[in-house]
N, C-alpha and C. Protein backbone atom coordinates (compact mmCIF):
# COMPACT_ATOMS: atom_id res chain seq x y z
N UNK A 1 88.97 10.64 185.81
CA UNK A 1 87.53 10.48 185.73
C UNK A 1 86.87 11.52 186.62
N UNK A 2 85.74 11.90 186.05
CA UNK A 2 85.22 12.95 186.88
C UNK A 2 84.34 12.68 188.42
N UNK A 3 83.60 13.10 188.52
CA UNK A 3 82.31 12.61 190.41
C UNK A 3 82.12 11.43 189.62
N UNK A 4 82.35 10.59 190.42
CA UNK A 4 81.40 9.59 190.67
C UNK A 4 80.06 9.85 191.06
N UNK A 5 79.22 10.19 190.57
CA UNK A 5 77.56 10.23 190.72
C UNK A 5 76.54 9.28 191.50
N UNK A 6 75.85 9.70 191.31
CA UNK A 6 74.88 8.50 191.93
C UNK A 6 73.89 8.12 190.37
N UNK A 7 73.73 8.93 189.79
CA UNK A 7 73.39 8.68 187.90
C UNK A 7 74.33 7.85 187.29
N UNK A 8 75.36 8.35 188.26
CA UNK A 8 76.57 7.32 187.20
C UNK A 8 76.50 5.86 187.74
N UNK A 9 76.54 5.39 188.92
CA UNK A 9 76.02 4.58 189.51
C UNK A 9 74.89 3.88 189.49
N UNK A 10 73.79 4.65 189.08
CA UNK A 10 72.76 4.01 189.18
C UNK A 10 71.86 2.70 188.78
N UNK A 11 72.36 2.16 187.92
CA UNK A 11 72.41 0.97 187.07
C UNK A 11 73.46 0.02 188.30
N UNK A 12 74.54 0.52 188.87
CA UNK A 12 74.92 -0.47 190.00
C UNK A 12 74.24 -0.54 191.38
N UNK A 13 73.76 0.34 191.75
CA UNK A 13 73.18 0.58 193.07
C UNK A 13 71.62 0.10 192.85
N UNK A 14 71.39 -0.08 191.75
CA UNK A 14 69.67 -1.06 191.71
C UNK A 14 69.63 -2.03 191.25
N UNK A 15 71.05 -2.82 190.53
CA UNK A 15 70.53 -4.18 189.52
C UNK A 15 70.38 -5.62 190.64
N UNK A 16 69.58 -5.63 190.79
CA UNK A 16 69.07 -6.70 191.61
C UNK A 16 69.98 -8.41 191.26
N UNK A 17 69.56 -9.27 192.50
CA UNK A 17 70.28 -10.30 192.18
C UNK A 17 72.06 -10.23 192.90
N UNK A 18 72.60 -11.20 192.32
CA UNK A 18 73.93 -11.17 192.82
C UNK A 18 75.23 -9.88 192.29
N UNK A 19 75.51 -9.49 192.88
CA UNK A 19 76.89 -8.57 192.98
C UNK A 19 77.93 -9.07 192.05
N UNK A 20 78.37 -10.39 193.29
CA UNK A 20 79.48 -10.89 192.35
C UNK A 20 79.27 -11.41 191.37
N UNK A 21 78.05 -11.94 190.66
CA UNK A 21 77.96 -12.55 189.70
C UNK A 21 77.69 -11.53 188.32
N UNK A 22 77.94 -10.40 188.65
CA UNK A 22 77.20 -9.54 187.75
C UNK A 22 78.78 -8.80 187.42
N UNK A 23 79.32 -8.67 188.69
CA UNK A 23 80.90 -8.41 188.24
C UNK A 23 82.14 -9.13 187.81
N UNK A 24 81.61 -10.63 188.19
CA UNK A 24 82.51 -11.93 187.22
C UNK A 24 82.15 -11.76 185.95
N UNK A 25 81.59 -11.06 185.60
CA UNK A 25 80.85 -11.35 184.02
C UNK A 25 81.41 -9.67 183.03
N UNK A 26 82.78 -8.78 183.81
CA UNK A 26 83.42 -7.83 183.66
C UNK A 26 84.80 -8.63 183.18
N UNK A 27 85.04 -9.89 183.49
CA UNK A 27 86.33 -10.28 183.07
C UNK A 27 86.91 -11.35 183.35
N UNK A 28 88.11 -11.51 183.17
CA UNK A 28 88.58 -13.40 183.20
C UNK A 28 88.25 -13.71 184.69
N UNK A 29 88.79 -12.83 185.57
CA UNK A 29 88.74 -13.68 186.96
C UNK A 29 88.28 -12.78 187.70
N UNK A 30 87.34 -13.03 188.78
CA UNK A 30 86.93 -12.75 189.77
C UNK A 30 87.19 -13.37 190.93
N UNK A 31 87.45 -12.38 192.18
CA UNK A 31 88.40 -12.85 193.51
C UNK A 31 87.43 -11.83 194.76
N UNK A 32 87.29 -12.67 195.48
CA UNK A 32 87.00 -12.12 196.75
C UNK A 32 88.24 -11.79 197.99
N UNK A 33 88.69 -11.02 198.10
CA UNK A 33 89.48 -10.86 199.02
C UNK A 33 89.43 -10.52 200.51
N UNK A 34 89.15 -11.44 201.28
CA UNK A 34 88.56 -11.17 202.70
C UNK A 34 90.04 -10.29 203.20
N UNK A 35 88.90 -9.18 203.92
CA UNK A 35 89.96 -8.28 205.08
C UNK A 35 90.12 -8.70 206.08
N UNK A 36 88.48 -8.88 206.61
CA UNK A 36 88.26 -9.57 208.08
C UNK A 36 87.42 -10.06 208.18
N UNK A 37 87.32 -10.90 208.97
CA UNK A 37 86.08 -11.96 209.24
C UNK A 37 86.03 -12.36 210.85
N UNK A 38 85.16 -12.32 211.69
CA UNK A 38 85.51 -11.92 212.99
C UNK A 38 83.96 -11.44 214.16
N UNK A 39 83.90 -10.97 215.28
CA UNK A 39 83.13 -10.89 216.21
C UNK A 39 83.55 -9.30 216.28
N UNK A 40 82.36 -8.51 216.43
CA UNK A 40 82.72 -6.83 216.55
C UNK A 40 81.49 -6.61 216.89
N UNK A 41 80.95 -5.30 217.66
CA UNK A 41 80.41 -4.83 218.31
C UNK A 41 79.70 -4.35 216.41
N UNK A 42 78.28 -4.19 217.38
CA UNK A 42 77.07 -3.64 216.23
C UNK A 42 77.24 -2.08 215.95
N UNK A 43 77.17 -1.81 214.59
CA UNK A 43 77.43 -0.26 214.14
C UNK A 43 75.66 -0.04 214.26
N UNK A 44 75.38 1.37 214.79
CA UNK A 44 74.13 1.75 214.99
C UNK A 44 73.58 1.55 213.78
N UNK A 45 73.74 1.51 212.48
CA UNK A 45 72.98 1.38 211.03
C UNK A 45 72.65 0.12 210.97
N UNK A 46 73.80 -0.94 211.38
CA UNK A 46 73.13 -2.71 211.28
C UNK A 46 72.15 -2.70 212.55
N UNK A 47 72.26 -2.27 213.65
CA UNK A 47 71.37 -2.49 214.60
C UNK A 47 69.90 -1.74 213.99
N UNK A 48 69.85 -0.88 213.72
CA UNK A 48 68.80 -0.06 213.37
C UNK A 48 67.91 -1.30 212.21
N UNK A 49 68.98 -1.61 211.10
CA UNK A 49 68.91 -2.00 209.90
C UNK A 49 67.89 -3.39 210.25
N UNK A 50 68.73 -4.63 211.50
CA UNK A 50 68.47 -5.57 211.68
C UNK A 50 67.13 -5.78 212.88
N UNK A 51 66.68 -4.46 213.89
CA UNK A 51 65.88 -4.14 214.47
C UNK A 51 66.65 -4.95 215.83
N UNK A 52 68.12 -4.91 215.75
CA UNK A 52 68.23 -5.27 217.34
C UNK A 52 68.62 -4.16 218.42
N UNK A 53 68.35 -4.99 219.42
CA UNK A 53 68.41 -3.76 220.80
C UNK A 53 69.88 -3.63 220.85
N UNK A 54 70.18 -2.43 221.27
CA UNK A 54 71.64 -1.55 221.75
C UNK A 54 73.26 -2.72 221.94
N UNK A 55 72.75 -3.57 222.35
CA UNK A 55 73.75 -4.25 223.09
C UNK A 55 74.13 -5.72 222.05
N UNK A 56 75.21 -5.99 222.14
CA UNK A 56 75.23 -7.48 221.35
C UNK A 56 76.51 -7.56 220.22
N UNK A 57 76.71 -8.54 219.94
CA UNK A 57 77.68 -8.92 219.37
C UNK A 57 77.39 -9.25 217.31
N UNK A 58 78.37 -9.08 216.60
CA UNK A 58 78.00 -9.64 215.34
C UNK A 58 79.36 -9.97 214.79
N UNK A 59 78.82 -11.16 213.76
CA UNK A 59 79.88 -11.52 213.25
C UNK A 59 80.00 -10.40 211.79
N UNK A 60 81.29 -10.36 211.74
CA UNK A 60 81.06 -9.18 210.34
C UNK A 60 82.04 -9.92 209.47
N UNK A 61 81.72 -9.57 208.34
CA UNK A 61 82.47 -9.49 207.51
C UNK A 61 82.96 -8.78 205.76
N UNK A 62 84.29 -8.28 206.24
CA UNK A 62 84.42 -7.28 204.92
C UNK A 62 85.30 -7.99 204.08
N UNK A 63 85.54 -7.49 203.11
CA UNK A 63 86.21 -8.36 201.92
C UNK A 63 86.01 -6.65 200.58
N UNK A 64 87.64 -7.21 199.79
CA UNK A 64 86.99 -6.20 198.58
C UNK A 64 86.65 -7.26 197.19
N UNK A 65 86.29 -7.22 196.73
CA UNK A 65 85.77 -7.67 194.95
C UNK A 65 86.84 -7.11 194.02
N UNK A 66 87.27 -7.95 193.64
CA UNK A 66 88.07 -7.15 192.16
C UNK A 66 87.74 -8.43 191.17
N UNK A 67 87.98 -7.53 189.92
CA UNK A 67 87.70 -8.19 189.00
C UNK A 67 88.86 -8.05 188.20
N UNK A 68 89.91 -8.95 187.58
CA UNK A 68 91.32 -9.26 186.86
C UNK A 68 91.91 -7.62 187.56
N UNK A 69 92.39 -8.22 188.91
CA UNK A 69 93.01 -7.85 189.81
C UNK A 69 92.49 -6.07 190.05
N UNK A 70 91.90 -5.73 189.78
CA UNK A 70 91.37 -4.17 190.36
C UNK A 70 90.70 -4.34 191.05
N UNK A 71 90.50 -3.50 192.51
CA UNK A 71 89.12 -3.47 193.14
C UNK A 71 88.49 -2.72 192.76
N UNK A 72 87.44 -3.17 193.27
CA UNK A 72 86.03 -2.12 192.34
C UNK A 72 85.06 -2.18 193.69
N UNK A 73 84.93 -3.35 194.56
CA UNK A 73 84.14 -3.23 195.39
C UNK A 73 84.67 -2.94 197.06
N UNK A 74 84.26 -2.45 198.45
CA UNK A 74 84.54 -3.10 199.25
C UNK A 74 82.96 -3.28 200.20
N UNK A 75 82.85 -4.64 200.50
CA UNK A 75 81.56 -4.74 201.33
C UNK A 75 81.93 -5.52 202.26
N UNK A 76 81.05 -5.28 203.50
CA UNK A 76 80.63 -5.35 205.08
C UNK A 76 78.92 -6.41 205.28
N UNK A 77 79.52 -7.27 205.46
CA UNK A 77 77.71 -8.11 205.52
C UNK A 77 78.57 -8.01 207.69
N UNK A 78 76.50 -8.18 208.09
CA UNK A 78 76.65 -8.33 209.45
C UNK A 78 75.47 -9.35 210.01
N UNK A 79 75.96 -10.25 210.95
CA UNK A 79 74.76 -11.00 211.53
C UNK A 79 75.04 -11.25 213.07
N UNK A 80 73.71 -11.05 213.22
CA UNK A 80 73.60 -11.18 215.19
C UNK A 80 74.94 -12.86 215.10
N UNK A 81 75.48 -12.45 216.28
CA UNK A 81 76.27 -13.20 216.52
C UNK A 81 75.50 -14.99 216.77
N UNK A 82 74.61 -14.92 217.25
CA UNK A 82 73.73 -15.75 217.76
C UNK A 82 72.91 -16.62 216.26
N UNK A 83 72.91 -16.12 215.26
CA UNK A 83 72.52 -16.55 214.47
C UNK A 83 73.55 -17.47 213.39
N UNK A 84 74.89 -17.48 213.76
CA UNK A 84 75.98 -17.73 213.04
C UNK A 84 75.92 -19.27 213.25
N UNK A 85 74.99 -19.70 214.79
CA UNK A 85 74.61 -21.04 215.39
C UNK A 85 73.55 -21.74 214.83
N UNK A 86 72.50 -21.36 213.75
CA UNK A 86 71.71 -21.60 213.49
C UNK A 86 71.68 -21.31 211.93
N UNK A 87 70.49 -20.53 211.28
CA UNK A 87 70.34 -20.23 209.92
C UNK A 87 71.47 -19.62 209.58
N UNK A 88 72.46 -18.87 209.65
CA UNK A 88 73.91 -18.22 209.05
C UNK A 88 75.05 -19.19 209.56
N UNK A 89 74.76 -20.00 210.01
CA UNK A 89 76.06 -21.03 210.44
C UNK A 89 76.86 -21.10 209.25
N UNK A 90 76.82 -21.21 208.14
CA UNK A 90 77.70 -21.27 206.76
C UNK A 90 78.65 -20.29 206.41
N UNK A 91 78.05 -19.18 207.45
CA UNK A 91 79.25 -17.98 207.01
C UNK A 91 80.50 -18.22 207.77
N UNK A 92 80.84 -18.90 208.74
CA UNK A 92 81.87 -18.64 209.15
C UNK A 92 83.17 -19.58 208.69
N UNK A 93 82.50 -20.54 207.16
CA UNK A 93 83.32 -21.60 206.63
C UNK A 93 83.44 -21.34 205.50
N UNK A 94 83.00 -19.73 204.83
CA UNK A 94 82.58 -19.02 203.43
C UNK A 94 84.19 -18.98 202.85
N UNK A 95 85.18 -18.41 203.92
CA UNK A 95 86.52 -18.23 203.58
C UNK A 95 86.09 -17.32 202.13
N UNK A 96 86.86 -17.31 200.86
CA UNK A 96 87.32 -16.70 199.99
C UNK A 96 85.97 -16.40 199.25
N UNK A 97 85.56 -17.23 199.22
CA UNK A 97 84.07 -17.65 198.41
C UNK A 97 83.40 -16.77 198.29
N UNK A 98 82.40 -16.00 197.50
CA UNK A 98 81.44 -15.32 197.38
C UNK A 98 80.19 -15.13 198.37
N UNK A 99 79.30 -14.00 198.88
CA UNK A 99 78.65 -14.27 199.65
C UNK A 99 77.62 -15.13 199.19
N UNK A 100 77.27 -14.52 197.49
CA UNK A 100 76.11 -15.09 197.00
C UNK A 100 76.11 -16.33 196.87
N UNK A 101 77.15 -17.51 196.88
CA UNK A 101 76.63 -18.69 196.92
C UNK A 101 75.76 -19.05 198.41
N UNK A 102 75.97 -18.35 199.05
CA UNK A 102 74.52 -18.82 200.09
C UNK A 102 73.31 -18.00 200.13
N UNK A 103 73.53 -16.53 199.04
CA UNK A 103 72.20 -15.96 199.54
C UNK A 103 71.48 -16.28 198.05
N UNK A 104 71.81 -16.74 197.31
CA UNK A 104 70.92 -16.74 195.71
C UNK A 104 70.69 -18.12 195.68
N UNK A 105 71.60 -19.16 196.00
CA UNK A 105 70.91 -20.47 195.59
C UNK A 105 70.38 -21.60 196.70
N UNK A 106 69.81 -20.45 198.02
CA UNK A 106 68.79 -20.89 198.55
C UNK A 106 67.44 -20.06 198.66
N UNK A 107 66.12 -21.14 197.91
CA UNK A 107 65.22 -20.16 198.05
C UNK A 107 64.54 -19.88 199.47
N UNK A 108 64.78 -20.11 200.41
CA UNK A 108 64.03 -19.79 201.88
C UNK A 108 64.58 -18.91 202.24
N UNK A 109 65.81 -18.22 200.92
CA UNK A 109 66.67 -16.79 201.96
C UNK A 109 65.98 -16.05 201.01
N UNK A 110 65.19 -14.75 201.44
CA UNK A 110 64.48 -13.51 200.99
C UNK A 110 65.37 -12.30 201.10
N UNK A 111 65.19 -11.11 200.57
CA UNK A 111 65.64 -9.97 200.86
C UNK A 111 65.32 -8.45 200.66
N UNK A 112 66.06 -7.92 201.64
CA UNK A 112 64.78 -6.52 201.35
C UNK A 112 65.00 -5.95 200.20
N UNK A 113 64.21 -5.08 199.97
CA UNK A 113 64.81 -3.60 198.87
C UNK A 113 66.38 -3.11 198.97
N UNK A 114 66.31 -2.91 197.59
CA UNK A 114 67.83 -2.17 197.92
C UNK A 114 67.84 -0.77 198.47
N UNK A 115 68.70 -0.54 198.75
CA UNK A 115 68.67 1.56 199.47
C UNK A 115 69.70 1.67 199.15
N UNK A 116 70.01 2.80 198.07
CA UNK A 116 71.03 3.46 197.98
C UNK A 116 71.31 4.46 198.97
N UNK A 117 72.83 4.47 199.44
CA UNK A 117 73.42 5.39 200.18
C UNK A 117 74.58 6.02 200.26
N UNK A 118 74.53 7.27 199.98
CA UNK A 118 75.88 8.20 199.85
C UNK A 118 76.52 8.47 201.53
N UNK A 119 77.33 7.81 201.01
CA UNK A 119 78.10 7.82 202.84
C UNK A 119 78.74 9.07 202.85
N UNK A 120 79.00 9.71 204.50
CA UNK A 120 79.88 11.06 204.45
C UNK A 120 81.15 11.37 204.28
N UNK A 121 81.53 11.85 203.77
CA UNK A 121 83.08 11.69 203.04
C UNK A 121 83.97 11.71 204.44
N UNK A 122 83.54 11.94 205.54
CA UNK A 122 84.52 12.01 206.65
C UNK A 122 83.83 10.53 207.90
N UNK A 123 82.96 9.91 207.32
CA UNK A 123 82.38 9.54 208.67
C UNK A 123 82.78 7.76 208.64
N UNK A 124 82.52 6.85 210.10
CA UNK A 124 83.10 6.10 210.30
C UNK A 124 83.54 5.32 209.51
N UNK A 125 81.98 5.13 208.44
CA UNK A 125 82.17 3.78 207.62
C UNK A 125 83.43 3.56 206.42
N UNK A 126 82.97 5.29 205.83
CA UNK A 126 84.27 5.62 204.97
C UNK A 126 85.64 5.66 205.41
N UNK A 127 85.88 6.05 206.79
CA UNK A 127 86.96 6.21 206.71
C UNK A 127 87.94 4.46 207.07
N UNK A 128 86.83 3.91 207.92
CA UNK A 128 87.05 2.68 207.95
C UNK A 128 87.49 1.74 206.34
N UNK A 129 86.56 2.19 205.56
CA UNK A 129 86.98 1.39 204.41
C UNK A 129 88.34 2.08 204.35
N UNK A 130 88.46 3.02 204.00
CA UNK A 130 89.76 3.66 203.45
C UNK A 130 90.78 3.02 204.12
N UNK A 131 91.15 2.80 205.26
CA UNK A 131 92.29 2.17 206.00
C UNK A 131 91.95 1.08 205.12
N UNK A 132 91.46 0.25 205.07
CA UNK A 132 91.29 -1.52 204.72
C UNK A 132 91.94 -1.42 203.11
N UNK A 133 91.03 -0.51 202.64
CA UNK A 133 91.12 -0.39 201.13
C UNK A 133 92.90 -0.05 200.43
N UNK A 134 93.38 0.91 201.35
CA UNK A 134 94.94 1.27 201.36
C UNK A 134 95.75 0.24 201.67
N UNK A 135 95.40 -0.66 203.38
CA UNK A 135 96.31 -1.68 203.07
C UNK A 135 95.90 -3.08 202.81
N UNK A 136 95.00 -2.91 201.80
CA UNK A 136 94.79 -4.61 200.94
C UNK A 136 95.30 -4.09 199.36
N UNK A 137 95.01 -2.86 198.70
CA UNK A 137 95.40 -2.41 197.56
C UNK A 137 97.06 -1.64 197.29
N UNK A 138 97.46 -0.94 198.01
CA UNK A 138 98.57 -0.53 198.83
C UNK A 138 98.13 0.97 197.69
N UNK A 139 97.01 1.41 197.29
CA UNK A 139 96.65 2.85 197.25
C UNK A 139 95.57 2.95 197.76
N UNK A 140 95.72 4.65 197.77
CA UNK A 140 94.07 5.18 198.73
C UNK A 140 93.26 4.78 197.78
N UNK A 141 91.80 4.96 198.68
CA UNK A 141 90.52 4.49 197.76
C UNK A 141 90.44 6.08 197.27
N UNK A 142 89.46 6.23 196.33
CA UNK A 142 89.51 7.67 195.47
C UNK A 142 88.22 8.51 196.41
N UNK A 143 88.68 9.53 196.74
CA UNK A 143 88.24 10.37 197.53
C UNK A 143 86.55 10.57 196.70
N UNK A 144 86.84 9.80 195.17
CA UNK A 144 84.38 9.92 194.94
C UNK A 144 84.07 8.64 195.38
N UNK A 145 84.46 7.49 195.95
CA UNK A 145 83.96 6.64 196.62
C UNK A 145 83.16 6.46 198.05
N UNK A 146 81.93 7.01 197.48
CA UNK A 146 80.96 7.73 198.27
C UNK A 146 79.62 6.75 198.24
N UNK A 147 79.28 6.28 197.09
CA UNK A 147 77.98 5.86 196.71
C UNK A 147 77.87 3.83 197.38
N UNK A 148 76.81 4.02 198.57
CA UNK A 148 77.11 2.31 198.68
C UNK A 148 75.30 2.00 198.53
N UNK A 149 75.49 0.73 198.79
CA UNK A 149 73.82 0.31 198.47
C UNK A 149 73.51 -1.19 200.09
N UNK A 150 72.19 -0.73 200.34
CA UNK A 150 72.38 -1.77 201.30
C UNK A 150 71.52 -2.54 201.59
N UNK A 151 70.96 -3.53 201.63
CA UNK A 151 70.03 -4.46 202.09
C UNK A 151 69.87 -5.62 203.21
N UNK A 152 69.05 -6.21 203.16
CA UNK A 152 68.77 -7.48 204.70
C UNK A 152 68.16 -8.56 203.70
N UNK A 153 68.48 -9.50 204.12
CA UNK A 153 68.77 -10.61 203.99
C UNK A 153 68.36 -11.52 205.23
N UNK A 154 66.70 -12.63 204.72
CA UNK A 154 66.39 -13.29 206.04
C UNK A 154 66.36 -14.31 205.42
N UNK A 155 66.38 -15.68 206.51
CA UNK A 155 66.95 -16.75 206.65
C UNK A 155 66.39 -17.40 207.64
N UNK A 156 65.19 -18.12 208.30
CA UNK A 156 64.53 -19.10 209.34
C UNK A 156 64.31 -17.88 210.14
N UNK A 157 64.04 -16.51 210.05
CA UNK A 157 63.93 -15.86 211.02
C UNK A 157 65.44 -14.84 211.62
N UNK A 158 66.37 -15.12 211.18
CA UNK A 158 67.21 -14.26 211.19
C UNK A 158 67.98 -13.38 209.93
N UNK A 159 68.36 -12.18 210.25
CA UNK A 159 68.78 -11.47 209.38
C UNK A 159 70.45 -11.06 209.05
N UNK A 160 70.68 -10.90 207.95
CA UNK A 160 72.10 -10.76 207.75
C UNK A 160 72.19 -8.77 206.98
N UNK A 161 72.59 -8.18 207.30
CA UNK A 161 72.63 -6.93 206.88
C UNK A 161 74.21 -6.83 205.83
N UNK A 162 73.87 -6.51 204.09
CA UNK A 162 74.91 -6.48 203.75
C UNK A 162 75.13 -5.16 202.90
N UNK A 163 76.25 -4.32 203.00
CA UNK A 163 76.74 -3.51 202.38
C UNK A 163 77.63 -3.21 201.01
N UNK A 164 77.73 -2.66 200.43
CA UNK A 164 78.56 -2.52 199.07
C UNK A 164 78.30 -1.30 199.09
N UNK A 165 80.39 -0.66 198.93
CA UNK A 165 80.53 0.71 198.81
C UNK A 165 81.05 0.31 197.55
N UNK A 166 80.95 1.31 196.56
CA UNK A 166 81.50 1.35 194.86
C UNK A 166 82.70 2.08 194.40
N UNK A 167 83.90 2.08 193.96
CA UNK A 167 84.05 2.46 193.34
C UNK A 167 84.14 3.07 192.43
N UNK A 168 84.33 4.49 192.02
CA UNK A 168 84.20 5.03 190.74
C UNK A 168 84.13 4.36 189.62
N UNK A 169 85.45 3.81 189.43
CA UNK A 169 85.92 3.48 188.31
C UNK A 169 84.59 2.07 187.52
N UNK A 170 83.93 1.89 188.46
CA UNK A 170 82.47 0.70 187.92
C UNK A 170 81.61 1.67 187.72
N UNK A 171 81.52 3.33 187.47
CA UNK A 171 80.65 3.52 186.51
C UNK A 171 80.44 3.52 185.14
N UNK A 172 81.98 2.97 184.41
CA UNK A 172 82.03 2.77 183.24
C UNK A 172 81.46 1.32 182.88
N UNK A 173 81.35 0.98 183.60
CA UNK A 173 80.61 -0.34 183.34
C UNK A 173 79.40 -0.61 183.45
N UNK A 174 78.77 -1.75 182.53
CA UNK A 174 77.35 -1.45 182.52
C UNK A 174 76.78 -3.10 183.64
N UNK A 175 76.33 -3.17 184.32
CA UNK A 175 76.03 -4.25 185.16
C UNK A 175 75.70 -5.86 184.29
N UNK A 176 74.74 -5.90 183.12
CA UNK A 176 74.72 -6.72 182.27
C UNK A 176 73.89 -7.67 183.80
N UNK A 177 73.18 -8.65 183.62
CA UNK A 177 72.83 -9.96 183.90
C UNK A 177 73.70 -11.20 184.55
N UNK A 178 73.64 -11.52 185.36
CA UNK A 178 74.32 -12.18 186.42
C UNK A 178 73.79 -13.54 185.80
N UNK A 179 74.73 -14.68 185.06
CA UNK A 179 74.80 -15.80 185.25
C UNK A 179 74.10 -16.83 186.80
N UNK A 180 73.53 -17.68 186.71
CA UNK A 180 73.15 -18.38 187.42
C UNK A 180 73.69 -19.63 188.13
């Protein structure tokens, strides 16, 4: 397959609504595969993203998406650690589960615009996926897995920052309408 684009993408990096529900609807089974789930220091983009100061803790969590066993996705959601006690308390009992059953079928959770973003083919986030992506798939991720999309997500006043980097191989696919 040739670049992965951001044209080629583009129909994934804007279709609003749920992720996984839009990629369960690619084939028999859909699986979330958590990498990690855990307490880690804030990457300057979620701090920036979430408007917190320098210092502090978050719970993160990455996981890849495949759909009848391929990955296609890997995403990074992040929340002030402090909020995991209050409005995000549900994430830390999500286990396998999808994120969107807590961010679509409550309406008091809002969210921002999407932003598409071409990450740097050498820089933390990518190369971070790439380790995860190699040993949960046991191959490299494909050197055009470049294009991610990112938004916030609020909840009683706190925010959850979540990521999705793409895969090439989901520009052959057309996003279609996410079941409810």
């Amino acid at each position: 397959m040739g670049i992965a684009t951001r044209d080629s993408l583009r129909d994934w990096l804007r279709a609003p609504g749920s992720l996984s529900r839009r990629l369960a609807r690619l084939g028999e089974r859909f699986e979330v595969q958590v990498l990690r789930q855990g307490v880690a220091p804030f990457r300057a983009l979620e701090r920036a993203a979430l408007g917190l100061p320098p210092r502090g803790l978050t719970l993160v969590r990455e996981v890849i998406l495949r759909v009848d066993g391929q990955p296609l996705v890997w995403a990074r959601s992040a929340v002030h650690q402090r909020a995991t006690t209050g409005p995000w308390r549900a994430l830390k009992g999500l286990g396998a589960r999808p994120l969107a059953h807590l961010l679509y079928d409550d309406p008091a959770i809002s969210r921002s615009e999407l932003q598409p973003r071409r990450l740097a083919r050498h820089g933390h986030t990518r190369r971070h996926a790439e380790r995860q992506w190699l040993a949960a798939t046991g191959a490299p991720a494909s050197a055009q897995m470049l294009w991610s999309r990112n938004s916030v997500f609020t909840r009683g006043g706190a925010q959850l920052r979540v990521m999705e980097l793409f895969a090439p191989e989901l520009a052959r696919a057309r996003p279609g309408r996410p079941r409810r």
